[in-house]
C-alpha atoms as a PDB file:
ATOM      1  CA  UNK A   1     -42.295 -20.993  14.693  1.00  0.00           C
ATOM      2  CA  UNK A   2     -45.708 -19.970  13.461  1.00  0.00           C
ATOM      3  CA  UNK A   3     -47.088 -20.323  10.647  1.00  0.00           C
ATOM      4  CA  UNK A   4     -49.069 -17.294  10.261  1.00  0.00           C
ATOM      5  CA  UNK A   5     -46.110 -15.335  10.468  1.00  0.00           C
ATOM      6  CA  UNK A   6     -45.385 -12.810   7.190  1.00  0.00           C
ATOM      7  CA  UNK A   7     -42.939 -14.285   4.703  1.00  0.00           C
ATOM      8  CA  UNK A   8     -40.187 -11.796   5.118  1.00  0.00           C
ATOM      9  CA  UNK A   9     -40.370 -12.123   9.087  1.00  0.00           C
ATOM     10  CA  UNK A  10     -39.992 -15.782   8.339  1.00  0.00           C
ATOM     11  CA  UNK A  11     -36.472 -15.357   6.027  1.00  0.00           C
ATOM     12  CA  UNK A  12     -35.112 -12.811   8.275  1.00  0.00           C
ATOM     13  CA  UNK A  13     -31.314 -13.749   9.106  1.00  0.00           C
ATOM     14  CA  UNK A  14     -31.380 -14.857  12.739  1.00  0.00           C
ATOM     15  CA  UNK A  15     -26.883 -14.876  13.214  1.00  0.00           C
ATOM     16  CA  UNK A  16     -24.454 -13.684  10.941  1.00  0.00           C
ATOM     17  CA  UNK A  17     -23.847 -17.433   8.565  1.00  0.00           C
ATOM     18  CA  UNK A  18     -27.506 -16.849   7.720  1.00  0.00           C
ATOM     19  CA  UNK A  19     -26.971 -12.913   6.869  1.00  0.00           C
ATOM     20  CA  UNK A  20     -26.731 -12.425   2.633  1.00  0.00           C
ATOM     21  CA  UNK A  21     -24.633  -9.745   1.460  1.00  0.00           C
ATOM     22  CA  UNK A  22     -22.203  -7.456   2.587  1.00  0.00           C
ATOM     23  CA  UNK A  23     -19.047  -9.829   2.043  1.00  0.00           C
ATOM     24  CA  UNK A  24     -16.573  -7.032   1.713  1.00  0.00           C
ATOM     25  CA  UNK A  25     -17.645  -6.320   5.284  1.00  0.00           C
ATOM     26  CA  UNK A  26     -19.140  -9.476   7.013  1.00  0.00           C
ATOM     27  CA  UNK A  27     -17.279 -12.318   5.035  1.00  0.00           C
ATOM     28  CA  UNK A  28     -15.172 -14.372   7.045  1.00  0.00           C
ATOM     29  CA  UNK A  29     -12.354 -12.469   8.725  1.00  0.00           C
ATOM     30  CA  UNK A  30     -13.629  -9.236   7.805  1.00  0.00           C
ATOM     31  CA  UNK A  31     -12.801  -6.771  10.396  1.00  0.00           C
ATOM     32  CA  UNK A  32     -16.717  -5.982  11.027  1.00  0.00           C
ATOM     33  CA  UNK A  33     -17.270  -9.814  11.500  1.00  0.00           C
ATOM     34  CA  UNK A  34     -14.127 -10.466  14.032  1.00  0.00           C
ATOM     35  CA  UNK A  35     -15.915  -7.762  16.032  1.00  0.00           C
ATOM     36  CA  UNK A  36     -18.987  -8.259  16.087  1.00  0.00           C
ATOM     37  CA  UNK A  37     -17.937 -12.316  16.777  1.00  0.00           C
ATOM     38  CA  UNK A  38     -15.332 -11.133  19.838  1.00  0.00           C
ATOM     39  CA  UNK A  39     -18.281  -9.085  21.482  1.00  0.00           C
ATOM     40  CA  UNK A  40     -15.638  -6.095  20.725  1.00  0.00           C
ATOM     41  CA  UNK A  41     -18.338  -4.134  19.055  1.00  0.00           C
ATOM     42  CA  UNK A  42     -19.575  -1.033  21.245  1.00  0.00           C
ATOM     43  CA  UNK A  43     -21.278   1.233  18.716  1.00  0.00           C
ATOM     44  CA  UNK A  44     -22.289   1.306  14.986  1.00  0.00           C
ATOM     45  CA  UNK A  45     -23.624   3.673  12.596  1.00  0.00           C
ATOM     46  CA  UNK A  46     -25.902   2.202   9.703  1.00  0.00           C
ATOM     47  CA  UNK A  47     -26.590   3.768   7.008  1.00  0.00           C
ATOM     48  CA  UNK A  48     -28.136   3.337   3.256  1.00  0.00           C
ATOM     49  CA  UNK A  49     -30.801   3.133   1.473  1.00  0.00           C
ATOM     50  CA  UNK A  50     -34.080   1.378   2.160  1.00  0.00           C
ATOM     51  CA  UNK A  51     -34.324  -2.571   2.209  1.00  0.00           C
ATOM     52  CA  UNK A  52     -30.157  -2.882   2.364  1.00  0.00           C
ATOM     53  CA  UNK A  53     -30.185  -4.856   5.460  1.00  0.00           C
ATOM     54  CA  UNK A  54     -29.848  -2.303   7.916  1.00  0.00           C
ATOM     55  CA  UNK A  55     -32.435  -3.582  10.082  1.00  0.00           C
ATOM     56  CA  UNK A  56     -31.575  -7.032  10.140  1.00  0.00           C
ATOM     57  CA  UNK A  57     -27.833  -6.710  10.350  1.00  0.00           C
ATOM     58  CA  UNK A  58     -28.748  -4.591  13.797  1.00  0.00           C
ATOM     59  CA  UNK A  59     -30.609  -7.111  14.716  1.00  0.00           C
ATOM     60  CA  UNK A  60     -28.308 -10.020  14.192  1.00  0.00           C
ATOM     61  CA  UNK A  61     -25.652  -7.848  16.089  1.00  0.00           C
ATOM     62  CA  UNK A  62     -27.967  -7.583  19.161  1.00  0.00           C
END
């Protein structure tokens, strides 16, 4: 990992243990989490206000 990378770049969840927030939807057997987990996912729609997690969550998911 480099350094020089930006802070938030650096803390950005890389699977879905390191992912903060959202437990009434991601938290252990949560319906979004058994999907996402079984590869049963095969669209989403985000949506919310700026810096919810959006971005990261999609990414995660990928």
């Amino acid at each position: 990992m480099k350094q020089n990378q930006p802070l938030a770049y650096l803390m950005t969840p890389r699977d879905l243990n390191e992912y903060i927030g959202q437990n009434h939807i991601l938290g252990e057997g949560k319906m979004l989490r058994r999907m996402i987990e079984a590869d049963r996912l095969s669209s989403i729609i985000l949506f919310g206000p700026p810096g919810t997690g959006k971005t990261s969550l999609a990414r995660v998911i990928a």
